[in-house]
Protein backbone atom coordinates (compact mmCIF):
# COMPACT_ATOMS: atom_id res chain seq x y z
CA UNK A 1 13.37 0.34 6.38
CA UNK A 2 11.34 -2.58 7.33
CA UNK A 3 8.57 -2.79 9.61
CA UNK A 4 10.38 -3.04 13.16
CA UNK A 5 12.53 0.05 11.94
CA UNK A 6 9.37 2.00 11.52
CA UNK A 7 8.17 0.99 14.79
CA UNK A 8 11.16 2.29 16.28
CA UNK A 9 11.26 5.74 14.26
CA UNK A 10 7.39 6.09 15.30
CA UNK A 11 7.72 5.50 18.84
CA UNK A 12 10.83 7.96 19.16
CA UNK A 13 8.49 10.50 17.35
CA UNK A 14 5.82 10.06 18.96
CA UNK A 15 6.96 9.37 22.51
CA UNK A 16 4.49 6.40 22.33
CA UNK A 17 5.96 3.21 23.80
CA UNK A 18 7.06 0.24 20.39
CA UNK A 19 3.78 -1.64 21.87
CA UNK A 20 0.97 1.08 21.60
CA UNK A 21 2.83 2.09 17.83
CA UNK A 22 2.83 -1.73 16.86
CA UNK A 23 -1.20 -1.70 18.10
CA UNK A 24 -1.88 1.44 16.28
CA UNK A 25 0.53 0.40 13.14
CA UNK A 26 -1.39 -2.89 12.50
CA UNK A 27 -4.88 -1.20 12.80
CA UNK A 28 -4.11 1.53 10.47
CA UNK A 29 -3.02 -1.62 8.23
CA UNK A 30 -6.17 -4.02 9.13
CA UNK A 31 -8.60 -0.73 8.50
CA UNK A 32 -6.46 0.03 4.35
CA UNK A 33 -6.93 -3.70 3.66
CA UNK A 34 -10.66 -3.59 4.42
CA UNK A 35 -11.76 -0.73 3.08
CA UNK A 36 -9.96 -1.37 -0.12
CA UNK A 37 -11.47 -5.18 0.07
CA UNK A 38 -14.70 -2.83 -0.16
CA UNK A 39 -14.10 -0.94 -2.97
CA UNK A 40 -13.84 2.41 -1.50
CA UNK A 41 -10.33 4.38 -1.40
CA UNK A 42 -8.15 5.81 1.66
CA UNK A 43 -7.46 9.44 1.26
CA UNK A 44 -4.48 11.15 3.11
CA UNK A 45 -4.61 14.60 2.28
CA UNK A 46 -0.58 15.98 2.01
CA UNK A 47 0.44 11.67 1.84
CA UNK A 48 -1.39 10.20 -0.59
CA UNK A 49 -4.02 8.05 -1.45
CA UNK A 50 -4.88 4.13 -1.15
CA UNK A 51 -7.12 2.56 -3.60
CA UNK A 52 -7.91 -0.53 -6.16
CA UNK A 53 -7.89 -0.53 -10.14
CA UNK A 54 -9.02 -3.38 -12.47
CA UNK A 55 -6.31 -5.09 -14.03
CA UNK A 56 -7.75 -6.23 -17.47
CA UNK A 57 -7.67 -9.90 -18.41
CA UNK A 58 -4.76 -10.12 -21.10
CA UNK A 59 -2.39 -13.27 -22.66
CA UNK A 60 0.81 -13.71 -21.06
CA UNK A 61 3.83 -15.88 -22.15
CA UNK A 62 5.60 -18.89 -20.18
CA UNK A 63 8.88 -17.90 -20.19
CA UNK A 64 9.88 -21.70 -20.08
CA UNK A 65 8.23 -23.27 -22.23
CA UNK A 66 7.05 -20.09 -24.46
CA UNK A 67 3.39 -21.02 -24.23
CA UNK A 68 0.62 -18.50 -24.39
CA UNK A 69 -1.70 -18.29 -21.63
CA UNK A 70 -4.42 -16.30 -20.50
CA UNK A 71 -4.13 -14.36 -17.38
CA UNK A 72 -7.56 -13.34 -15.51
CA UNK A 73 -8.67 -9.67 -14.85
CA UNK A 74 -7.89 -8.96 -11.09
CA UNK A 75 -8.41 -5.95 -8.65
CA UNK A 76 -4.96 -4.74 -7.50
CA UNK A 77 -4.34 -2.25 -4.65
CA UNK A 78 -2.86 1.06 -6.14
CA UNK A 79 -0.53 4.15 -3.81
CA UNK A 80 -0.81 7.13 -5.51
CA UNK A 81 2.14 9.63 -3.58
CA UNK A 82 0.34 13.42 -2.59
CA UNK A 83 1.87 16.31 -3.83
CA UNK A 84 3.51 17.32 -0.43
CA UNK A 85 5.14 13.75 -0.43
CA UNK A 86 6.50 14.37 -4.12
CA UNK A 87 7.89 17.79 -2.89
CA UNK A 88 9.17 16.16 -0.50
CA UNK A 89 10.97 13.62 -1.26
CA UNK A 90 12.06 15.46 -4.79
CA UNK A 91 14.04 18.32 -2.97
């Protein structure tokens, strides 16, 4: 499903017009990426959870020319699935 699918599946749902779910669909988007660009999590009780973990700085390998090199610690953003999701999707 891609995003214009979504959209689509929303607005029949919902009985919102593809416009107001697009609006609401990018700010739900917008407001993830900035809280997580904060530091704080997201917290969907039943969904799941948003939120950032430190990657640690480690040596990685060019796979052309076999080189060592270091990679650099980094903050990447992290989905952790609820446990009504899991049930969910595992039945």
């Amino acid at each position: 499903m891609n995003k214009s699918e979504l959209i689509a599946g929303i607005a029949e749902k919902s009985k919102l017009t593809k416009k107001d779910v697009e609006a609401a669909l990018k700010g739900f988007i917008e407001s993830v990426e900035e809280t997580l660009e904060k530091g704080d999590k997201v917290q969907l009780v039943g969904f799941g959870t948003f939120e950032t973990r430190k990657r640690a700085e480690r040596i990685g390998r060019n796979p052309r020319t076999k080189e060592e090199i270091k990679i650099p610690e980094s903050t990447v953003p992290v989905f952790k699935a609820g446990k009504e999701f899991k049930d969910r999707v595992n039945k």
